[in-house]
PDB file of N, CA and C in Angstrom:
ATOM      1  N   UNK A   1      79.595  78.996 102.222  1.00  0.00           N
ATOM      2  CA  UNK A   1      81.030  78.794 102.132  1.00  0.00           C
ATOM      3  C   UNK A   1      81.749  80.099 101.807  1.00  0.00           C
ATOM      4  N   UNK A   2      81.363  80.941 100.871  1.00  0.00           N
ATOM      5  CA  UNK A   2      81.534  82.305 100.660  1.00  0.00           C
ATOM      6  C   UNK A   2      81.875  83.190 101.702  1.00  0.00           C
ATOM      7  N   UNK A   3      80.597  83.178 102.929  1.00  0.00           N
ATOM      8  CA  UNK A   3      80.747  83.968 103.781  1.00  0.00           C
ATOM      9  C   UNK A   3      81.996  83.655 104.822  1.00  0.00           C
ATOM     10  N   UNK A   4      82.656  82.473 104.742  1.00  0.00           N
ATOM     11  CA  UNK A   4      84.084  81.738 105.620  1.00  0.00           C
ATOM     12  C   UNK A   4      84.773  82.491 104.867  1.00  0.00           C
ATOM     13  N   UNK A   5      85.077  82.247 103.435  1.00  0.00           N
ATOM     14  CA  UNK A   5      86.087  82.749 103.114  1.00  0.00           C
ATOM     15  C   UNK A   5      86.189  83.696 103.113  1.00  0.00           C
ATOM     16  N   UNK A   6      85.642  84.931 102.901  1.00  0.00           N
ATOM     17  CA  UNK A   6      85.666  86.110 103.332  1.00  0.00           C
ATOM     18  C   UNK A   6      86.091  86.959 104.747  1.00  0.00           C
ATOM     19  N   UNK A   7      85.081  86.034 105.593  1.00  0.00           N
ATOM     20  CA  UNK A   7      85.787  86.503 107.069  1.00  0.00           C
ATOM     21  C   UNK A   7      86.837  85.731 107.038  1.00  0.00           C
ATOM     22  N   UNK A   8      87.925  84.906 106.258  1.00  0.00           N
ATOM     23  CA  UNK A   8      88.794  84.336 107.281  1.00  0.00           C
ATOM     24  C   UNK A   8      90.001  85.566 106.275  1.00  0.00           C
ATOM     25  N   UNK A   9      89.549  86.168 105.083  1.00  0.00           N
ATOM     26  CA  UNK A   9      90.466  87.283 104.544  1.00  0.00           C
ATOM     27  C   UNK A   9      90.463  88.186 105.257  1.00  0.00           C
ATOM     28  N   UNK A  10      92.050  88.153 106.326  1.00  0.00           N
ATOM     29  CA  UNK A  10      92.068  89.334 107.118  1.00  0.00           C
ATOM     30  C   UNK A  10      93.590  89.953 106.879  1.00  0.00           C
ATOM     31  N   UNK A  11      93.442  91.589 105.925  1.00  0.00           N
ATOM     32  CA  UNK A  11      94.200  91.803 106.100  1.00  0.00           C
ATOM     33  C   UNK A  11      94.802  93.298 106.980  1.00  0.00           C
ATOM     34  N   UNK A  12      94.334  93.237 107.802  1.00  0.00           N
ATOM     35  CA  UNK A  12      94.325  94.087 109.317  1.00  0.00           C
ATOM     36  C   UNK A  12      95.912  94.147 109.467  1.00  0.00           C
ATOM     37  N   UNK A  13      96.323  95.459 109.624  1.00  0.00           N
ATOM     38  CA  UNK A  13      97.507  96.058 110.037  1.00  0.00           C
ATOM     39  C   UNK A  13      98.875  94.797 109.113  1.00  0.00           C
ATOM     40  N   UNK A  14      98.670  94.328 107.456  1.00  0.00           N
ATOM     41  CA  UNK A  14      99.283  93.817 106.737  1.00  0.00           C
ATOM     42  C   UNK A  14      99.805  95.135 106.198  1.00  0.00           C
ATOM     43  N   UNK A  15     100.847  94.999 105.480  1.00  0.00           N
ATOM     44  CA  UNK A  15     101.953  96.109 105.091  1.00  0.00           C
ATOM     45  C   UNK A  15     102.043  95.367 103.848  1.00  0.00           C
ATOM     46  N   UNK A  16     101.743  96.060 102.766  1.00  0.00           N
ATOM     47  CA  UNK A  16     101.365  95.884 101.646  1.00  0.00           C
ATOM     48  C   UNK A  16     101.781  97.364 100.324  1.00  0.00           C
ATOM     49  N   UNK A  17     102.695  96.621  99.500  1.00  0.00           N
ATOM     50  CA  UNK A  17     103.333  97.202  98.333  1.00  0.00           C
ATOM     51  C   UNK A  17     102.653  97.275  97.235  1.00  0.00           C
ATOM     52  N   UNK A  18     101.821  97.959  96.291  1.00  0.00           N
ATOM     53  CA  UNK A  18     101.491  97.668  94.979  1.00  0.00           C
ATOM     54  C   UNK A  18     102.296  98.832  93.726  1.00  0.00           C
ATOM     55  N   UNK A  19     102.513  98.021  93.020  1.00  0.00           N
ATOM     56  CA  UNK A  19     103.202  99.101  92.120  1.00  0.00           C
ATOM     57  C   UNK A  19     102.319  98.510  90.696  1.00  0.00           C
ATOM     58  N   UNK A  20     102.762 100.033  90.206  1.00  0.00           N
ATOM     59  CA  UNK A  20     101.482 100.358  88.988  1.00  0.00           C
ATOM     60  C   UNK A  20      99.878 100.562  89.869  1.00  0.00           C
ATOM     61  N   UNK A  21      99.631 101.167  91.052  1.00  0.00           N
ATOM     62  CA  UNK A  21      98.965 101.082  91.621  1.00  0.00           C
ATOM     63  C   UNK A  21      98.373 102.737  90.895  1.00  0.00           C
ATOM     64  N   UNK A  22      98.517 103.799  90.026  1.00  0.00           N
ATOM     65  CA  UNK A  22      97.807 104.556  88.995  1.00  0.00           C
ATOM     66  C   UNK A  22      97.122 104.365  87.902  1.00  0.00           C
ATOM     67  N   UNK A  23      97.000 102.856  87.588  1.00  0.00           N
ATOM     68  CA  UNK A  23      96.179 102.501  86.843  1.00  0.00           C
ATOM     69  C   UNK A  23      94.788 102.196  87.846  1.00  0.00           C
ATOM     70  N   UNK A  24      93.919 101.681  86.580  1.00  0.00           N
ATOM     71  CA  UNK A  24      92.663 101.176  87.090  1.00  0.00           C
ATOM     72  C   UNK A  24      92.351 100.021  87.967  1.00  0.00           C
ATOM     73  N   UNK A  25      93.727  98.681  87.283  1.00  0.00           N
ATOM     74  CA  UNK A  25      93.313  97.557  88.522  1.00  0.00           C
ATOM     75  C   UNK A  25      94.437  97.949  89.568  1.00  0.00           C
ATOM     76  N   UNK A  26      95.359  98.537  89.281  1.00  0.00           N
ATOM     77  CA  UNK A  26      96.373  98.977  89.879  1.00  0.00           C
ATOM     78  C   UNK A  26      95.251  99.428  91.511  1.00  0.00           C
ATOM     79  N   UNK A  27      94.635 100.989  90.946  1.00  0.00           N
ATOM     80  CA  UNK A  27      93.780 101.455  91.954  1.00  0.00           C
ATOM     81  C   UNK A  27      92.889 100.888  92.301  1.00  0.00           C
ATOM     82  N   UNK A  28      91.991  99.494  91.785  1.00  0.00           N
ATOM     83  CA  UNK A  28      90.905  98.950  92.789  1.00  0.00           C
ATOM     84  C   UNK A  28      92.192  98.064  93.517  1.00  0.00           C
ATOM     85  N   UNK A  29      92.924  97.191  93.120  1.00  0.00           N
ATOM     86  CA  UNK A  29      94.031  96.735  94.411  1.00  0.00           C
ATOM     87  C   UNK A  29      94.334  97.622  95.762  1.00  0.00           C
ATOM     88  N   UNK A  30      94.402  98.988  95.513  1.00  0.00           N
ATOM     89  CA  UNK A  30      94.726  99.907  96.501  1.00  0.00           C
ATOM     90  C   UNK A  30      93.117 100.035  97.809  1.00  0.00           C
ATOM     91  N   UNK A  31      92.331 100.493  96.666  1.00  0.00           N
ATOM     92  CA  UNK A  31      91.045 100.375  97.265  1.00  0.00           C
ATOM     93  C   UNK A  31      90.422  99.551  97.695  1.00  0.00           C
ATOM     94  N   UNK A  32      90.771  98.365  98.016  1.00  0.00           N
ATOM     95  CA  UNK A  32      90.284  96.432  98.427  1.00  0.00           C
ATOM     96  C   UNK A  32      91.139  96.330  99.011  1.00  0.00           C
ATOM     97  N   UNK A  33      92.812  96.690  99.128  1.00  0.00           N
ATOM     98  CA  UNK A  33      93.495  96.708 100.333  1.00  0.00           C
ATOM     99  C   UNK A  33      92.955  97.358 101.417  1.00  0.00           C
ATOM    100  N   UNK A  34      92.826  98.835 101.563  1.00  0.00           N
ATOM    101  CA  UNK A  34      92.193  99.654 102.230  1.00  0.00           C
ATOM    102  C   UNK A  34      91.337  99.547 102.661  1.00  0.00           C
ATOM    103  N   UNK A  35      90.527  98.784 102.291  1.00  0.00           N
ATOM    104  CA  UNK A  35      88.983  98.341 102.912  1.00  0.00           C
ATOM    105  C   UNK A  35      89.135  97.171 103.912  1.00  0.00           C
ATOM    106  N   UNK A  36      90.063  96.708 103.241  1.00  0.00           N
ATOM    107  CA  UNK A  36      90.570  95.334 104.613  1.00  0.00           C
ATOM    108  C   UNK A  36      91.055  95.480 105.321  1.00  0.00           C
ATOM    109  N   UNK A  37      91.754  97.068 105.712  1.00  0.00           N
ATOM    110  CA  UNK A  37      92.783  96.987 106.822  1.00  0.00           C
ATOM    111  C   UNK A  37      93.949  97.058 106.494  1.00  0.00           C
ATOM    112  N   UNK A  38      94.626  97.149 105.334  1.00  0.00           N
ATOM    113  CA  UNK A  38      95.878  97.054 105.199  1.00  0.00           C
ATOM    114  C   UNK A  38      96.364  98.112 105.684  1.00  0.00           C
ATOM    115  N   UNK A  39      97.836  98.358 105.145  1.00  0.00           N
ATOM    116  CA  UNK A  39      98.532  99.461 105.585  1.00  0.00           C
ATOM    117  C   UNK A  39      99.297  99.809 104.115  1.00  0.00           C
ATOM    118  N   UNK A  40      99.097 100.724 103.601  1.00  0.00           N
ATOM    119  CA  UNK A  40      99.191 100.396 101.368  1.00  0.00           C
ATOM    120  C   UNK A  40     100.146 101.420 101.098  1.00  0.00           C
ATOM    121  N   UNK A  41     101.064 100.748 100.374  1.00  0.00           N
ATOM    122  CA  UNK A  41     102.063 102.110 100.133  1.00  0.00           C
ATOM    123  C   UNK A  41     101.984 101.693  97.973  1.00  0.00           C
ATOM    124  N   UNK A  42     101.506 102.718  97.993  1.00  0.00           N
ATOM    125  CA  UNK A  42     101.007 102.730  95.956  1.00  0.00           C
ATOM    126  C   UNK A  42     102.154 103.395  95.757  1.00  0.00           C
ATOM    127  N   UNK A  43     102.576 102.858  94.427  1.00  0.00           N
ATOM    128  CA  UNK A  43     103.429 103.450  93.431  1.00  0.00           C
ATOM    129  C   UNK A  43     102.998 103.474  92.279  1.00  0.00           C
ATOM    130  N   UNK A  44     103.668 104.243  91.373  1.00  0.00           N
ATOM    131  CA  UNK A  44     103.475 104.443  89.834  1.00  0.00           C
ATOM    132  C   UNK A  44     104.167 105.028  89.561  1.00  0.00           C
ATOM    133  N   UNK A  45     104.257 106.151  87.982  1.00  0.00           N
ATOM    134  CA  UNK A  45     104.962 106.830  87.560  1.00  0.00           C
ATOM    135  C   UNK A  45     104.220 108.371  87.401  1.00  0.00           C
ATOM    136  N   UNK A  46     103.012 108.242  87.546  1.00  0.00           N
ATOM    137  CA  UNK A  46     102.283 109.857  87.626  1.00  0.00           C
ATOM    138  C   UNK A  46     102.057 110.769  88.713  1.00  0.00           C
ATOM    139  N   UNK A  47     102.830 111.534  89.136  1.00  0.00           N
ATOM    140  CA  UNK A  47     102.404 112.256  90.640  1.00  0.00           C
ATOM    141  C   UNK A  47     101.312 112.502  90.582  1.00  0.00           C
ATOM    142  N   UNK A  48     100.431 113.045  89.426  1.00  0.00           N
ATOM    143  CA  UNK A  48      98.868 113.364  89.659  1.00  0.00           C
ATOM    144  C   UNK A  48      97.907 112.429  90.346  1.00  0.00           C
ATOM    145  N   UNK A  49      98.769 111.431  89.432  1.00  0.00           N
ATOM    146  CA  UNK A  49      97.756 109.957  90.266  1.00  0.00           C
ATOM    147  C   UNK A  49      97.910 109.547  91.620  1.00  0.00           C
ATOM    148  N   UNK A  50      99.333 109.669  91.807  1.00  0.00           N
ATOM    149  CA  UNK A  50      99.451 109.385  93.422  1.00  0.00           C
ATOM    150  C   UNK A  50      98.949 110.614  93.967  1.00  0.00           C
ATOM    151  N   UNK A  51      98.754 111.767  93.963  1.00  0.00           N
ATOM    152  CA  UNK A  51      98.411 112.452  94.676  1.00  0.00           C
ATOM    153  C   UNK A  51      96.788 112.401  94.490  1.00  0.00           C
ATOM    154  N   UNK A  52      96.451 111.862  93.863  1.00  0.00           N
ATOM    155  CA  UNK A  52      94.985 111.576  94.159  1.00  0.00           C
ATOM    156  C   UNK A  52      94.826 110.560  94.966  1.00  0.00           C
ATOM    157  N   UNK A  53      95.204 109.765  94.937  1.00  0.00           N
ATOM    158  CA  UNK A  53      95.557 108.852  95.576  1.00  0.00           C
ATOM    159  C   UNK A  53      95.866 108.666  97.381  1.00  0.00           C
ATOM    160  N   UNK A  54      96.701 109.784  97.280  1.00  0.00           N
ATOM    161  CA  UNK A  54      96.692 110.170  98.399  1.00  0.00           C
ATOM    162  C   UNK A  54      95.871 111.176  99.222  1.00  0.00           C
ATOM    163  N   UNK A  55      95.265 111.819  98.441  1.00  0.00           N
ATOM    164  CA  UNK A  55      93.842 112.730  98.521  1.00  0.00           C
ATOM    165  C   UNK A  55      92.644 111.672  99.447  1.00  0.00           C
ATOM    166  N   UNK A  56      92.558 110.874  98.010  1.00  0.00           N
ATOM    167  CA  UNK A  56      91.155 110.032  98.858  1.00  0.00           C
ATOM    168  C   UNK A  56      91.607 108.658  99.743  1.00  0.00           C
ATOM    169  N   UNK A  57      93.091 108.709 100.352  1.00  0.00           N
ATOM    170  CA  UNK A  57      92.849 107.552 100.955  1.00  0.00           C
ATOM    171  C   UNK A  57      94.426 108.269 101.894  1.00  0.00           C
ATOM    172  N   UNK A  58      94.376 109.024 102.740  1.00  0.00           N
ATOM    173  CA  UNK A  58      95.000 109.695 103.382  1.00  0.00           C
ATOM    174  C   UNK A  58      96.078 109.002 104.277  1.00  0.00           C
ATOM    175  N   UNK A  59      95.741 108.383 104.788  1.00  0.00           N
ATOM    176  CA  UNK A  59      96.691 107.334 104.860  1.00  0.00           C
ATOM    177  C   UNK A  59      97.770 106.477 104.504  1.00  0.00           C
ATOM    178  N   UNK A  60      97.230 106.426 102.784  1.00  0.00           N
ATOM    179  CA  UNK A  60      97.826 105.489 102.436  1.00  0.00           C
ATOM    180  C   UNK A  60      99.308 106.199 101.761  1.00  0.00           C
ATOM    181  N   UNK A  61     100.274 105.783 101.831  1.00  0.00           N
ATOM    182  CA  UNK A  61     101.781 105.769 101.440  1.00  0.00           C
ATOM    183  C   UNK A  61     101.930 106.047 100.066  1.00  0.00           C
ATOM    184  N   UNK A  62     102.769 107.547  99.451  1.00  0.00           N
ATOM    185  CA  UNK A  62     102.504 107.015  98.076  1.00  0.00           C
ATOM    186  C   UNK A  62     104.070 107.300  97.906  1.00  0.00           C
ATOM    187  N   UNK A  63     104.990 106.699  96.821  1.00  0.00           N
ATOM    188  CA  UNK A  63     106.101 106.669  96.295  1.00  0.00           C
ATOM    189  C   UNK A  63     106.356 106.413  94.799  1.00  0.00           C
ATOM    190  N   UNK A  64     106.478 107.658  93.837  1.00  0.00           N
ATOM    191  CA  UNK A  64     106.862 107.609  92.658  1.00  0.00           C
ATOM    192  C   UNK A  64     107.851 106.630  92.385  1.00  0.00           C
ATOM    193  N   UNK A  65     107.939 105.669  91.392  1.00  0.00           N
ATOM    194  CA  UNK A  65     108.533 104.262  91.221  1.00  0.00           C
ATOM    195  C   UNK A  65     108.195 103.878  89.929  1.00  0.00           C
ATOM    196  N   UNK A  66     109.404 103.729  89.149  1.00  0.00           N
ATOM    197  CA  UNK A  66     109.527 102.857  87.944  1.00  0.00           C
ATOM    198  C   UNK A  66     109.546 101.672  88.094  1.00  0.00           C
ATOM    199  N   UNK A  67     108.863 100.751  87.951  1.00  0.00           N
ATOM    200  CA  UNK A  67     109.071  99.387  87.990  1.00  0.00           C
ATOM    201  C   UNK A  67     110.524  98.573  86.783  1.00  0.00           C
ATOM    202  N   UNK A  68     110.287  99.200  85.714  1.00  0.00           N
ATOM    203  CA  UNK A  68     110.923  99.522  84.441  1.00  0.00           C
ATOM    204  C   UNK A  68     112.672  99.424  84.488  1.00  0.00           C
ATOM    205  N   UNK A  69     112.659 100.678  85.734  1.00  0.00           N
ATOM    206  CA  UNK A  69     114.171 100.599  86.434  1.00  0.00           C
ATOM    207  C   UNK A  69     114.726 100.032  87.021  1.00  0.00           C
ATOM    208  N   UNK A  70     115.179  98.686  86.620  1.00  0.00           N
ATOM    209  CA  UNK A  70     115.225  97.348  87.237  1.00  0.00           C
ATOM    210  C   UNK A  70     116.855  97.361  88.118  1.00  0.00           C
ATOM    211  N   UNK A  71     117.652  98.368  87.756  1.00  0.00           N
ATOM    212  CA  UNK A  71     118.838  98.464  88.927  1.00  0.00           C
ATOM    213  C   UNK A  71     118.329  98.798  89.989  1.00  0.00           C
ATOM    214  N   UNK A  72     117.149  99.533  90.075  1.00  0.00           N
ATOM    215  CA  UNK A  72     116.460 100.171  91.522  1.00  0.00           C
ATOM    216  C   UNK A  72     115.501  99.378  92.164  1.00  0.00           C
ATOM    217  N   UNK A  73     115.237  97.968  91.317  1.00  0.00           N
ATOM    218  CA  UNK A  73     113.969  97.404  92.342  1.00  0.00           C
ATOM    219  C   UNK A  73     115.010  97.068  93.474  1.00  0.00           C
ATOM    220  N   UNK A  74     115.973  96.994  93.736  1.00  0.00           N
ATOM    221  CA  UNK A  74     116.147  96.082  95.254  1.00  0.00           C
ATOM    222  C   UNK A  74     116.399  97.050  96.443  1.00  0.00           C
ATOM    223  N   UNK A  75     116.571  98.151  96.267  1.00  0.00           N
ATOM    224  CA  UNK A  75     116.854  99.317  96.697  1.00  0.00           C
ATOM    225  C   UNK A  75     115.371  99.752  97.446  1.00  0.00           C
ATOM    226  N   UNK A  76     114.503  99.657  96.021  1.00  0.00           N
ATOM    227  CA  UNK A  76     112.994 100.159  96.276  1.00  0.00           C
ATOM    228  C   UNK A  76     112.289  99.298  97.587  1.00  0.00           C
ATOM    229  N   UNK A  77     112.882  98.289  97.213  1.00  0.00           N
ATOM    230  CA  UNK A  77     111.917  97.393  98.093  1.00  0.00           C
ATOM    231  C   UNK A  77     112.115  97.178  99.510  1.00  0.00           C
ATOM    232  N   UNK A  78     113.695  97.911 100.006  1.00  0.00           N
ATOM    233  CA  UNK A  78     114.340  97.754 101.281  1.00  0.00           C
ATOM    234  C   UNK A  78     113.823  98.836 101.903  1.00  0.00           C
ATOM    235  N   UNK A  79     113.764 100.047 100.704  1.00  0.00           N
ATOM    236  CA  UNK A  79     113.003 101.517 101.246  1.00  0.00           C
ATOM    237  C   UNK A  79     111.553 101.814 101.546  1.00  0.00           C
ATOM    238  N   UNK A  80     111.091 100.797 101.129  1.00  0.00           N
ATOM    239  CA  UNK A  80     109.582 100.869 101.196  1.00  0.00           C
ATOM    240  C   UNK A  80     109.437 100.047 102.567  1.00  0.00           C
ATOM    241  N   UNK A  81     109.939  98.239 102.372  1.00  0.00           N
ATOM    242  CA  UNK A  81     109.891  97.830 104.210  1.00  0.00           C
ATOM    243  C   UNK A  81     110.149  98.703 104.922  1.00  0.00           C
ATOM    244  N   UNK A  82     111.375  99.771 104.919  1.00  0.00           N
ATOM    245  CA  UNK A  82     111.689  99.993 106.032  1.00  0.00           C
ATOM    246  C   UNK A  82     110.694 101.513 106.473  1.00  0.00           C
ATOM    247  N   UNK A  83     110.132 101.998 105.285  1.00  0.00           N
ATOM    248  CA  UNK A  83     108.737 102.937 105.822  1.00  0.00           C
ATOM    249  C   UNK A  83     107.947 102.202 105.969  1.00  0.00           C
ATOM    250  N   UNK A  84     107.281 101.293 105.877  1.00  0.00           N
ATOM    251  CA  UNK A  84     106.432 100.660 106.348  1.00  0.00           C
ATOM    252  C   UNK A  84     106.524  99.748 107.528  1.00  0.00           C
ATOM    253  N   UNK A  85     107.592  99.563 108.005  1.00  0.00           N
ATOM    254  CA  UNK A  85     107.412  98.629 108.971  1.00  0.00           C
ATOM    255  C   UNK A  85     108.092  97.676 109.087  1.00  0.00           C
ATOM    256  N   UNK A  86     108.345  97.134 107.466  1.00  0.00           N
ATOM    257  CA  UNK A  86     108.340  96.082 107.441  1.00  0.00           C
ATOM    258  C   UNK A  86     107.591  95.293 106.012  1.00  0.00           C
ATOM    259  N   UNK A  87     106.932  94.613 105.705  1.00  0.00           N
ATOM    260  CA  UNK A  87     106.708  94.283 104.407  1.00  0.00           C
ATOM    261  C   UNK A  87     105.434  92.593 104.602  1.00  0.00           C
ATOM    262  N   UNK A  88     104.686  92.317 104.008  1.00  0.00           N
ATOM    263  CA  UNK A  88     103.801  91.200 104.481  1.00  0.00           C
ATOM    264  C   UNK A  88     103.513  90.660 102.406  1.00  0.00           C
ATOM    265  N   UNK A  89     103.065  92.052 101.821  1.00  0.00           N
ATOM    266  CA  UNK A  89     102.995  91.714 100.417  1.00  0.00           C
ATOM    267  C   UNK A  89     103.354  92.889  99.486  1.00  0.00           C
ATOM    268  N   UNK A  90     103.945  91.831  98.432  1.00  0.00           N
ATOM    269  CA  UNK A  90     104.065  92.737  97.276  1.00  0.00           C
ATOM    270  C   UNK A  90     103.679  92.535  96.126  1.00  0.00           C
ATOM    271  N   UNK A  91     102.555  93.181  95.466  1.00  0.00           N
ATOM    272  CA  UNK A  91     101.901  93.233  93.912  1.00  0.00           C
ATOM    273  C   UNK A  91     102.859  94.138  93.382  1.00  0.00           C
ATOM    274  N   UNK A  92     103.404  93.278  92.057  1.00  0.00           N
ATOM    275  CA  UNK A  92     104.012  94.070  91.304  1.00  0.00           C
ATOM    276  C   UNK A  92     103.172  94.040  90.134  1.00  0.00           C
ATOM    277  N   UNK A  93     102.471  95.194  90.020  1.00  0.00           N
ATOM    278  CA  UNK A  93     101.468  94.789  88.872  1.00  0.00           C
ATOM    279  C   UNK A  93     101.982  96.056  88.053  1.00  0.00           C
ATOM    280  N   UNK A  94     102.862  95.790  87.368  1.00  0.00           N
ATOM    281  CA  UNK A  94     103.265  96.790  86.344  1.00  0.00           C
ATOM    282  C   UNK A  94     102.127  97.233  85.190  1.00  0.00           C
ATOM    283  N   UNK A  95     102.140  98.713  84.458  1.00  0.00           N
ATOM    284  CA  UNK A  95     101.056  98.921  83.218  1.00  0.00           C
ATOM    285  C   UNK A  95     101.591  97.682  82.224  1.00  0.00           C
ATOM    286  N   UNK A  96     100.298  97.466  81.326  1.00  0.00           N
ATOM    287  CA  UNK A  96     100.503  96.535  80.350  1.00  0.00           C
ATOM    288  C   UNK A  96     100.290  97.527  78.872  1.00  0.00           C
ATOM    289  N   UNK A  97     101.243  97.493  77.681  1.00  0.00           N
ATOM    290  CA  UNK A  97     100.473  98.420  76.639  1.00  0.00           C
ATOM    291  C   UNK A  97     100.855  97.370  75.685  1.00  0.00           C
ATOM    292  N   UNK A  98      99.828  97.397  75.125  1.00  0.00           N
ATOM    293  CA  UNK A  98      99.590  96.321  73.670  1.00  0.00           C
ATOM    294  C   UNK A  98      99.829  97.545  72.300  1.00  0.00           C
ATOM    295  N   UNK A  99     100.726  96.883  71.572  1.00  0.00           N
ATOM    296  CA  UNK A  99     100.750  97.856  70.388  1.00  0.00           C
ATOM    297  C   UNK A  99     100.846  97.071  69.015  1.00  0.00           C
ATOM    298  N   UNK A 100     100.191  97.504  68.276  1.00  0.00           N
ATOM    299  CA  UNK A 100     100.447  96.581  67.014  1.00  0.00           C
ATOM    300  C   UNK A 100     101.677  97.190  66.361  1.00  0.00           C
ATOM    301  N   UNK A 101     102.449  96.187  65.867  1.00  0.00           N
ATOM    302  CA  UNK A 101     103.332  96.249  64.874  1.00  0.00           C
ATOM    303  C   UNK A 101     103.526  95.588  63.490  1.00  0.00           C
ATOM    304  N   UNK A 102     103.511  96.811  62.657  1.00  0.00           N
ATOM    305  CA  UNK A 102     103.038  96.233  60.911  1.00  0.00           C
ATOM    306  C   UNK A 102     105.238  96.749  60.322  1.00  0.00           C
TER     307      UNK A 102
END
């Protein structure tokens, strides 16, 4: 049953958004898109990271992006369809930071 569901996950020439895509699950999302075929445009807030990013996956789209800056998500998201194509998904997987407060 495994092996159905797998082949029937096709995401071949899908146009696909992840933001917070400089973190760790951020970057295996990028890297499991990419392996399927997508078409991946990563964001975050670290150029180092996107430019690694864009190093090992040459292809893929990168755009510095605050998620944070919430007057700019609707803006972001018209600018990104319209480099891409067009738009199929969007992970908004923003960083998470846990802090204690005493």
């Amino acid at each position: 049953m495994l092996i159905i569901i797998k082949k029937m996950i096709n995401f071949q020439n899908k146009k696909i958004v992840i933001t917070g895509a400089t973190g760790g699950f951020g970057g295996a999302l990028v890297e499991k898109f990419k392996t399927k075929g997508g078409t991946v445009m990563a964001t975050g807030t670290k150029n180092e990271k996107l430019e690694a990013i864009k190093k090992k996956h040459s292809s893929c789209k990168i755009k510095k992006f605050d998620i944070a800056e919430h007057s700019r998500i609707e803006n972001f998201i018209e600018d990104a369809s319209l480099e891409l194509g067009g738009l199929d998904i969007l992970i908004n997987k923003p960083v998470l930071m846990l802090t204690t407060y005493h």
